[in-house]
PDB file of N, CA and C in Angstrom:
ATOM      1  N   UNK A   1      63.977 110.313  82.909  1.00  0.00           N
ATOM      2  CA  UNK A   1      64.458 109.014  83.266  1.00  0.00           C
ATOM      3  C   UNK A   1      65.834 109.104  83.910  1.00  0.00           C
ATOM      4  N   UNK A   2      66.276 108.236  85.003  1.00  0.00           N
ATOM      5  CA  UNK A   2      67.509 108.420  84.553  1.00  0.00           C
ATOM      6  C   UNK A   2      68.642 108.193  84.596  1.00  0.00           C
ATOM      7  N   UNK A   3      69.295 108.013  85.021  1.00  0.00           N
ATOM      8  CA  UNK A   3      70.756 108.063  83.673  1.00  0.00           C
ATOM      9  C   UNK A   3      71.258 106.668  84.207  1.00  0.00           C
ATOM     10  N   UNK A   4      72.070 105.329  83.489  1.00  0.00           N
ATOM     11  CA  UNK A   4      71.866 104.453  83.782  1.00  0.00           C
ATOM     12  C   UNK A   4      73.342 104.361  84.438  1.00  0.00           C
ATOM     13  N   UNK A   5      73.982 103.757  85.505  1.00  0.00           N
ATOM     14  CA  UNK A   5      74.607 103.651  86.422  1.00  0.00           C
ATOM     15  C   UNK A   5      76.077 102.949  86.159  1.00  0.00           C
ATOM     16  N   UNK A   6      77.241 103.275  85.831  1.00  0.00           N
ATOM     17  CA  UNK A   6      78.874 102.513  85.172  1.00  0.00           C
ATOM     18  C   UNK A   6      78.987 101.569  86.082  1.00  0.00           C
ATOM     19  N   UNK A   7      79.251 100.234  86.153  1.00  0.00           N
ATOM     20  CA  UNK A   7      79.615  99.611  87.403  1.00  0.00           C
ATOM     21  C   UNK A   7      81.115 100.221  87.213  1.00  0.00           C
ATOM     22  N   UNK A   8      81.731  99.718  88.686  1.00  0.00           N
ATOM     23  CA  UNK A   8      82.961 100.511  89.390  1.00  0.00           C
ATOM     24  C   UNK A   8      83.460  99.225  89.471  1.00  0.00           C
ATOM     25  N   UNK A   9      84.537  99.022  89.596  1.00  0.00           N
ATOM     26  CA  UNK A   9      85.775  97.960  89.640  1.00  0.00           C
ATOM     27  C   UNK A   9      87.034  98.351  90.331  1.00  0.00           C
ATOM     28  N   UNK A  10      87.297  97.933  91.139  1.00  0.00           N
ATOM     29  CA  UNK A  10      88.937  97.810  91.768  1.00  0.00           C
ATOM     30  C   UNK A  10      90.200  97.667  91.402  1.00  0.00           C
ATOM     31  N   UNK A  11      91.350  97.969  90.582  1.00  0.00           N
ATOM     32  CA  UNK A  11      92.831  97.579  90.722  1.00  0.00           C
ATOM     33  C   UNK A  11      93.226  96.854  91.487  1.00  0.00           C
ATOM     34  N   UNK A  12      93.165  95.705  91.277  1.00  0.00           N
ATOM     35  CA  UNK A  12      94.207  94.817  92.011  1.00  0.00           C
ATOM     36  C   UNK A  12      95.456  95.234  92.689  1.00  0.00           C
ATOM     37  N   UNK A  13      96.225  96.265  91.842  1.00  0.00           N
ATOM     38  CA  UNK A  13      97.591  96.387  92.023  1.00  0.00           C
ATOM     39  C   UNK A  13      97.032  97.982  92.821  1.00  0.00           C
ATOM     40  N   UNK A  14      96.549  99.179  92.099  1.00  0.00           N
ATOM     41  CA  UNK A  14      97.046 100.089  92.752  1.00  0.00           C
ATOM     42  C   UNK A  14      95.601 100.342  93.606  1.00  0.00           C
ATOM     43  N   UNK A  15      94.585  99.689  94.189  1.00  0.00           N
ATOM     44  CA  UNK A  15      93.322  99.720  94.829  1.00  0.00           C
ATOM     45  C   UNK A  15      92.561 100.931  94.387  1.00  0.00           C
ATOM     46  N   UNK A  16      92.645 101.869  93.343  1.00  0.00           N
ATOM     47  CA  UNK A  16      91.679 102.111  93.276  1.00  0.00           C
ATOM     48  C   UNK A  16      90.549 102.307  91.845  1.00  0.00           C
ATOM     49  N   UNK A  17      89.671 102.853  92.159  1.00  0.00           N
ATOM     50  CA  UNK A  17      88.041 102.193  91.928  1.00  0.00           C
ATOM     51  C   UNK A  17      88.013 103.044  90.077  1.00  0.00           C
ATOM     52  N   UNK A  18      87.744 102.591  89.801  1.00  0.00           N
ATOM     53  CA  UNK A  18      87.608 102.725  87.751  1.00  0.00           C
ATOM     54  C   UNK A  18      86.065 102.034  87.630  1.00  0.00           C
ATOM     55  N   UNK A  19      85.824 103.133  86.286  1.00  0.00           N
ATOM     56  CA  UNK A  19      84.813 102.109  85.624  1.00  0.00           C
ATOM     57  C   UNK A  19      84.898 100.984  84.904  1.00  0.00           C
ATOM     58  N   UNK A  20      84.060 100.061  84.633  1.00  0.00           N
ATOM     59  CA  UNK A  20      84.083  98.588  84.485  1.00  0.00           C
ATOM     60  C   UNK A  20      85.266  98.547  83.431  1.00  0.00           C
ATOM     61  N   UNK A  21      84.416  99.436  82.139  1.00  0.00           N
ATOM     62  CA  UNK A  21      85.065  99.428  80.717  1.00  0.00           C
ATOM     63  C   UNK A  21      86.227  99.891  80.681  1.00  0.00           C
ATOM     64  N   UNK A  22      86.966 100.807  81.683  1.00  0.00           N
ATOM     65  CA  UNK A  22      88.232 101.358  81.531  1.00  0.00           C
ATOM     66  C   UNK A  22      89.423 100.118  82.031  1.00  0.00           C
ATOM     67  N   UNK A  23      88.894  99.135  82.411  1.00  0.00           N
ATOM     68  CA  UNK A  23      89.776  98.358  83.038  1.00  0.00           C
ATOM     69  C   UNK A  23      89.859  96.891  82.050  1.00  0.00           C
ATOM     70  N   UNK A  24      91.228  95.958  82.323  1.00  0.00           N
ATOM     71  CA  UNK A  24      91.330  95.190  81.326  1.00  0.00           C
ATOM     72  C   UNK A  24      91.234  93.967  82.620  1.00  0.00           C
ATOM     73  N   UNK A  25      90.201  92.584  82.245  1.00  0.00           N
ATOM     74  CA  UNK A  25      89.429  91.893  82.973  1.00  0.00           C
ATOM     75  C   UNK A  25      90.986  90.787  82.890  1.00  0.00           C
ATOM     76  N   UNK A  26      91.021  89.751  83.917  1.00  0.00           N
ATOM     77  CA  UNK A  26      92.051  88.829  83.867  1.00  0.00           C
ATOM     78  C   UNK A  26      90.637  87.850  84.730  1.00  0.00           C
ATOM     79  N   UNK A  27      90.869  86.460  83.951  1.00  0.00           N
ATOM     80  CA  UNK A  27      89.627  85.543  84.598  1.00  0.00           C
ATOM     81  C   UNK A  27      90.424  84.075  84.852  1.00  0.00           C
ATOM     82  N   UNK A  28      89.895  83.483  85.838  1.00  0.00           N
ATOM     83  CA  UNK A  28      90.486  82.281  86.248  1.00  0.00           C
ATOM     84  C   UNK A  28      88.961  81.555  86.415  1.00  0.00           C
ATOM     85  N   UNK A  29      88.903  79.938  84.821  1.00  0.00           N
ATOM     86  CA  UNK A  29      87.597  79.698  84.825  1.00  0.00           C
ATOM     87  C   UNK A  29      87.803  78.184  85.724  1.00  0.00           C
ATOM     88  N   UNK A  30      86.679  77.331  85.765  1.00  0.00           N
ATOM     89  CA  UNK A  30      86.759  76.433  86.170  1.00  0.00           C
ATOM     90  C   UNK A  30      87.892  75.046  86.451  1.00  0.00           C
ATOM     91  N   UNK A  31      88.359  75.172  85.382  1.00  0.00           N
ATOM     92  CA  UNK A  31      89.358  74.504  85.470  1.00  0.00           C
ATOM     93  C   UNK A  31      90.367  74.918  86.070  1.00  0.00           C
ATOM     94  N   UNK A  32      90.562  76.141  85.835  1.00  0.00           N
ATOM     95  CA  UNK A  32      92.104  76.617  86.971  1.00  0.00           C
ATOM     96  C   UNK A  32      92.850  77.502  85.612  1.00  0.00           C
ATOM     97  N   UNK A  33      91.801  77.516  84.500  1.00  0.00           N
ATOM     98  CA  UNK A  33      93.216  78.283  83.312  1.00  0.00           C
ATOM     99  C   UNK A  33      92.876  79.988  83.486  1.00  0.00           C
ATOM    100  N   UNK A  34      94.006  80.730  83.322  1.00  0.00           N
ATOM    101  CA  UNK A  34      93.963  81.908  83.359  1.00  0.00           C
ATOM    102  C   UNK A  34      93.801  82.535  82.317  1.00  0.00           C
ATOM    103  N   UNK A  35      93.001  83.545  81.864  1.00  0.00           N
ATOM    104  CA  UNK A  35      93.140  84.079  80.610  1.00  0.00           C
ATOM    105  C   UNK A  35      93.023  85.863  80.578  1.00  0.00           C
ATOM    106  N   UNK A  36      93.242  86.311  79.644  1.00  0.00           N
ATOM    107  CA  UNK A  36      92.973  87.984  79.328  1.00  0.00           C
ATOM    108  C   UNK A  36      91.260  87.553  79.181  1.00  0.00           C
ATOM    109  N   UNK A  37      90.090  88.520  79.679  1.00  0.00           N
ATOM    110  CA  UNK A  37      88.945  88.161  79.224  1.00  0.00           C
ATOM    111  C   UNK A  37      89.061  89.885  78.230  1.00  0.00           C
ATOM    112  N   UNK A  38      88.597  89.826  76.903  1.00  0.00           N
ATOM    113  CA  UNK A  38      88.376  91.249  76.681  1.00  0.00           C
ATOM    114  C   UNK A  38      86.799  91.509  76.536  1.00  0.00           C
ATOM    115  N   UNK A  39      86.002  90.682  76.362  1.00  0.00           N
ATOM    116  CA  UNK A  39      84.599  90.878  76.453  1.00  0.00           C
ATOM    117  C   UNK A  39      83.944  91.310  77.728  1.00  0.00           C
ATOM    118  N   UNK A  40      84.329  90.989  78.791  1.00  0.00           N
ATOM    119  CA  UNK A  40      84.427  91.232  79.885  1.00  0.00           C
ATOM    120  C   UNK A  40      83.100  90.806  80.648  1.00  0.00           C
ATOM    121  N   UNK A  41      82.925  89.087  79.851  1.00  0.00           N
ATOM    122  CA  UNK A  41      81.879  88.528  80.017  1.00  0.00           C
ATOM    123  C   UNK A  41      82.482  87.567  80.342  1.00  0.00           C
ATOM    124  N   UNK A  42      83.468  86.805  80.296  1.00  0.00           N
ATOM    125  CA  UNK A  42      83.544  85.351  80.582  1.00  0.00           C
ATOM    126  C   UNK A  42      83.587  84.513  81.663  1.00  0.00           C
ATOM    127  N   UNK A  43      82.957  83.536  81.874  1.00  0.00           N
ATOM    128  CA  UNK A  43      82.711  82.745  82.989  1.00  0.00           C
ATOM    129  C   UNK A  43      83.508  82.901  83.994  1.00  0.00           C
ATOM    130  N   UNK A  44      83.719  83.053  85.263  1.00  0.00           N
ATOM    131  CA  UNK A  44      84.678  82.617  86.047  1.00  0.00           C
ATOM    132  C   UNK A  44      84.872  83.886  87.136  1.00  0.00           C
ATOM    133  N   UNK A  45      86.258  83.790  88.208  1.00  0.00           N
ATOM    134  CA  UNK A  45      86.339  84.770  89.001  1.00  0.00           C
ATOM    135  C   UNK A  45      87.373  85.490  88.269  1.00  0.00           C
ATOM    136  N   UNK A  46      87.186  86.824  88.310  1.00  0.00           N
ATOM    137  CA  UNK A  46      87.584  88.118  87.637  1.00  0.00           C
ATOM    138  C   UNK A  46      88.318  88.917  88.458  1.00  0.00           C
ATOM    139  N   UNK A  47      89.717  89.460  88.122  1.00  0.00           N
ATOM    140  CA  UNK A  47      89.893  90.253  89.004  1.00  0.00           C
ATOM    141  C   UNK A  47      90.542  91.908  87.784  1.00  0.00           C
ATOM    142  N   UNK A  48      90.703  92.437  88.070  1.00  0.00           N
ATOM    143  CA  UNK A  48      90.537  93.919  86.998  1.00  0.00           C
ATOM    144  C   UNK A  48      91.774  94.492  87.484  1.00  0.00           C
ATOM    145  N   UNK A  49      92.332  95.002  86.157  1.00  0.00           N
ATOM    146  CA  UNK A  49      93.476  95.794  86.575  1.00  0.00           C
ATOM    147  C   UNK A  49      93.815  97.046  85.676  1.00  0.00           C
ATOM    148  N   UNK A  50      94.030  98.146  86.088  1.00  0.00           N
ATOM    149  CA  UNK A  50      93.612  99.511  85.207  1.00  0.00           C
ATOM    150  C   UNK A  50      94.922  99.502  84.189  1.00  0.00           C
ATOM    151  N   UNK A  51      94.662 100.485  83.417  1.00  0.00           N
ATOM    152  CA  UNK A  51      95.851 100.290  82.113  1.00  0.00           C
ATOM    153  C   UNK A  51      96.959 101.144  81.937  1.00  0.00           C
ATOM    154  N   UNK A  52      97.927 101.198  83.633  1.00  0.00           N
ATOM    155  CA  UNK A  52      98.961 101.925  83.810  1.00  0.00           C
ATOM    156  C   UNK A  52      99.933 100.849  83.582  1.00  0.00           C
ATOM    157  N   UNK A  53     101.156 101.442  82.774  1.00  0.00           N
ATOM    158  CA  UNK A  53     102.394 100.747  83.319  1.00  0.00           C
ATOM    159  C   UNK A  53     102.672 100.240  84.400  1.00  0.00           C
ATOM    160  N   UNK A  54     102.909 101.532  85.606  1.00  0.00           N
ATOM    161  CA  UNK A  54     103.388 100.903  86.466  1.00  0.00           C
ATOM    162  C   UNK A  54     102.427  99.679  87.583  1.00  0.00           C
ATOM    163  N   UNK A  55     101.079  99.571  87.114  1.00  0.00           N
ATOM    164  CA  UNK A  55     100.161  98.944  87.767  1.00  0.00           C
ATOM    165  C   UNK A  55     100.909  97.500  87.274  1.00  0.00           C
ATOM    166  N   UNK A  56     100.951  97.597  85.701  1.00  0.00           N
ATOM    167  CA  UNK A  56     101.250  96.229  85.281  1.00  0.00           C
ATOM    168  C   UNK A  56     102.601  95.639  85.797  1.00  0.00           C
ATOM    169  N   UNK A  57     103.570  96.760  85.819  1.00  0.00           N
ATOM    170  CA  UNK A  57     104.564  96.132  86.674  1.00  0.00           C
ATOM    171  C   UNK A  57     104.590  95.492  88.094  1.00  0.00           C
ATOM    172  N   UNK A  58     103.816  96.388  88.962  1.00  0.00           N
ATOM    173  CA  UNK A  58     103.486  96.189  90.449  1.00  0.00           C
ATOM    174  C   UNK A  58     102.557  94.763  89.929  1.00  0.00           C
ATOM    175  N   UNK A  59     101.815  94.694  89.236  1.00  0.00           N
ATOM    176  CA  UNK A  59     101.366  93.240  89.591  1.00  0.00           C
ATOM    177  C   UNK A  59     101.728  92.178  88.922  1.00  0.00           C
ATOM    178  N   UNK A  60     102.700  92.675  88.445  1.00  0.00           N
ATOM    179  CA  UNK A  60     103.958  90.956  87.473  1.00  0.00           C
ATOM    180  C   UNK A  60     105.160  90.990  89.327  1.00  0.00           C
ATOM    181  N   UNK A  61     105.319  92.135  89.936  1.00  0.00           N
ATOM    182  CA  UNK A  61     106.472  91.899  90.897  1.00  0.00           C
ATOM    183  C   UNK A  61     105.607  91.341  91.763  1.00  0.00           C
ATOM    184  N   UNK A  62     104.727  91.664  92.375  1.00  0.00           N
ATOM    185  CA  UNK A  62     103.698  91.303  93.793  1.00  0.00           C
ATOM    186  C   UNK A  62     103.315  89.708  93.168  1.00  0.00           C
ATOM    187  N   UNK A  63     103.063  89.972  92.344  1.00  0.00           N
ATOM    188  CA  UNK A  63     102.523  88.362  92.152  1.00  0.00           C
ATOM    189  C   UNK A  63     101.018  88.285  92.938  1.00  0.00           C
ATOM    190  N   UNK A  64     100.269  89.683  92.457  1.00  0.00           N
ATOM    191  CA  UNK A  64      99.024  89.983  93.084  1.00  0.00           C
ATOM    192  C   UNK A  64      97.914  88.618  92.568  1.00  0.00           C
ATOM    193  N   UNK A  65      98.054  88.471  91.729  1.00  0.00           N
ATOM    194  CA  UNK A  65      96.689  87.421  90.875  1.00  0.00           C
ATOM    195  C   UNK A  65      97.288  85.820  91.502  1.00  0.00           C
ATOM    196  N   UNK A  66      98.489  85.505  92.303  1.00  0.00           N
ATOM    197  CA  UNK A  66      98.573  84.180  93.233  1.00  0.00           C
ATOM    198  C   UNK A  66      97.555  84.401  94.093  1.00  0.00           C
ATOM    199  N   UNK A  67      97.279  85.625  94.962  1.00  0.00           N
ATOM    200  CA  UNK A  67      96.682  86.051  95.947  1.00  0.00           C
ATOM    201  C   UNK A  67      95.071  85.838  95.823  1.00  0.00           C
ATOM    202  N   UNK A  68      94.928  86.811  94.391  1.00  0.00           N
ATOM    203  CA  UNK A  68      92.976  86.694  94.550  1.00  0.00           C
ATOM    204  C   UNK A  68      93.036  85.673  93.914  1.00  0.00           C
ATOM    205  N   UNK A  69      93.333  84.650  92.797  1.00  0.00           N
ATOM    206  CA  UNK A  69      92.718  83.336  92.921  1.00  0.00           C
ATOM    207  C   UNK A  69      93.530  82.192  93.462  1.00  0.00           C
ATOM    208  N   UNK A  70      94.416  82.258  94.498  1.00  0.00           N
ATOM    209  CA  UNK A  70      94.202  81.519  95.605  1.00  0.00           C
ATOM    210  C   UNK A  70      95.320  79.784  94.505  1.00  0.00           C
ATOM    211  N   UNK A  71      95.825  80.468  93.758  1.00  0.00           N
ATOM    212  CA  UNK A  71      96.723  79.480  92.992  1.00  0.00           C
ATOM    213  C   UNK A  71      98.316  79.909  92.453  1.00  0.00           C
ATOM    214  N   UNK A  72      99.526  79.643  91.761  1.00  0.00           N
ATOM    215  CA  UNK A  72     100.217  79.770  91.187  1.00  0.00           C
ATOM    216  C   UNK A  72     100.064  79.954  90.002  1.00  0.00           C
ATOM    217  N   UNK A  73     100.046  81.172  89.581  1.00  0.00           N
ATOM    218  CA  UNK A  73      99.929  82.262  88.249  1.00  0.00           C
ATOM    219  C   UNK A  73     101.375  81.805  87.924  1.00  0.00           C
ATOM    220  N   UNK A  74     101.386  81.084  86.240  1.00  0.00           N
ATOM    221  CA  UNK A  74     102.186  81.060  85.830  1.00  0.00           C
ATOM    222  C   UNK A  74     103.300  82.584  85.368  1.00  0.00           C
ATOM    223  N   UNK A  75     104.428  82.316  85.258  1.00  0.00           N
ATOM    224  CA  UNK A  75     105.335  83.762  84.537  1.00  0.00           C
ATOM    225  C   UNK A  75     104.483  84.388  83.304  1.00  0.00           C
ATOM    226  N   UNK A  76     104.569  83.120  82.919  1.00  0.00           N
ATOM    227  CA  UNK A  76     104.101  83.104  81.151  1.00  0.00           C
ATOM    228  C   UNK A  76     102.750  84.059  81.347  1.00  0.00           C
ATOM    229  N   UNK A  77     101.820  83.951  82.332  1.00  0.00           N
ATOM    230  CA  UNK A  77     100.882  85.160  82.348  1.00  0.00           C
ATOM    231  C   UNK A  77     100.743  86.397  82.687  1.00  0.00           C
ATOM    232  N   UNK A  78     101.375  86.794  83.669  1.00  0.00           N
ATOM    233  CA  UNK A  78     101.467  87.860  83.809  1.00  0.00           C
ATOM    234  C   UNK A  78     102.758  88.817  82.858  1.00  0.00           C
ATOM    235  N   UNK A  79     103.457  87.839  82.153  1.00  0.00           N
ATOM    236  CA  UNK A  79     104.399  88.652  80.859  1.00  0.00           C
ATOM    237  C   UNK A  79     103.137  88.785  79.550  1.00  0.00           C
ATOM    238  N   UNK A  80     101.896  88.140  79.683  1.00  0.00           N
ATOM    239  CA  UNK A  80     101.339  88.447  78.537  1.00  0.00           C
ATOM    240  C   UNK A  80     100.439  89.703  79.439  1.00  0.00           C
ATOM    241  N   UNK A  81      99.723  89.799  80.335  1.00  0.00           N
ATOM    242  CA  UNK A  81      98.814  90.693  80.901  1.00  0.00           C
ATOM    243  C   UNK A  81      99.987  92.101  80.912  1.00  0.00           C
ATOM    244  N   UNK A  82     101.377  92.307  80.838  1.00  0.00           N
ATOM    245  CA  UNK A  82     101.569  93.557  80.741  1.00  0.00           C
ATOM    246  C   UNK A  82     101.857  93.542  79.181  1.00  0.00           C
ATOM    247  N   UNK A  83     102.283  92.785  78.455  1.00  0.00           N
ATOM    248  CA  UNK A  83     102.236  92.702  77.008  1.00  0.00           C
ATOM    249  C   UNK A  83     101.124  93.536  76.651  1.00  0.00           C
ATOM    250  N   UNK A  84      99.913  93.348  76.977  1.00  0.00           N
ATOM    251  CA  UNK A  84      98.790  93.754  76.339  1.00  0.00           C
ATOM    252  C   UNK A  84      98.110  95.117  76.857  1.00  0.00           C
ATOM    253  N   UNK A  85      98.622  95.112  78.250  1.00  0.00           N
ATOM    254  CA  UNK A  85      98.575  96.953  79.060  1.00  0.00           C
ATOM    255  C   UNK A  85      99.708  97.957  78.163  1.00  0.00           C
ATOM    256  N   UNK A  86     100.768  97.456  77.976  1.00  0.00           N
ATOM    257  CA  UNK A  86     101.812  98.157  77.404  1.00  0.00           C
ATOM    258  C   UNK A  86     101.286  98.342  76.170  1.00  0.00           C
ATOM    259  N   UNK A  87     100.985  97.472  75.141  1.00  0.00           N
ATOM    260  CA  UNK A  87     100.487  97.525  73.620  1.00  0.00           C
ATOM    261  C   UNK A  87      99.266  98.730  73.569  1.00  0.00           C
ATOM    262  N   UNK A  88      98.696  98.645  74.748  1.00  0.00           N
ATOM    263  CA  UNK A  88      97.207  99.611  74.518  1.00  0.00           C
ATOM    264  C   UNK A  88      97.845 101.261  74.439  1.00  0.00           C
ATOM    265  N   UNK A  89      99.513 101.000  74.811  1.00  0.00           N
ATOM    266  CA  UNK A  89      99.297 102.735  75.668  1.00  0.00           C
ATOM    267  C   UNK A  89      99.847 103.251  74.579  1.00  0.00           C
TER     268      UNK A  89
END
């Protein structure tokens, strides 16, 4: 049989390609709220960011997640999205 296939995912911050599970999901659902997804199931558009420091920094300075969902990412989120990259390492 065989062997069943990792989906691949993108870095936002440093572009490149990781498996699904190695990466920590950030989701923007219907309403417009942003959240950490850790199930890496939850409704909405997803954008993935791998679990380097300096990724998390480059995307609290770039202000990358205004860009892919197309809104104003509060401070308050992207100080918790490296909160929780930093806590893992």
């Amino acid at each position: 049989m065989a062997e069943k296939r990792q989906p691949v995912r993108t870095c936002v911050a440093c572009r490149e390609e990781f498996d699904k599970k190695d990466l920590l999901r950030i989701v923007k659902d219907k309403e417009g709220n942003i959240s950490i997804d850790t199930t890496g199931k939850a409704n909405g558009r997803g954008a993935y960011i791998c679990k380097k420091a300096e990724c998390a920094k480059k995307l609290k300075k770039a202000k990358f997640l205004d860009r892919v969902f197309s809104i104003q990412v509060p401070q308050e989120v992207y100080d918790a999205i490296e909160e929780e990259l930093l806590a893992k390492q």
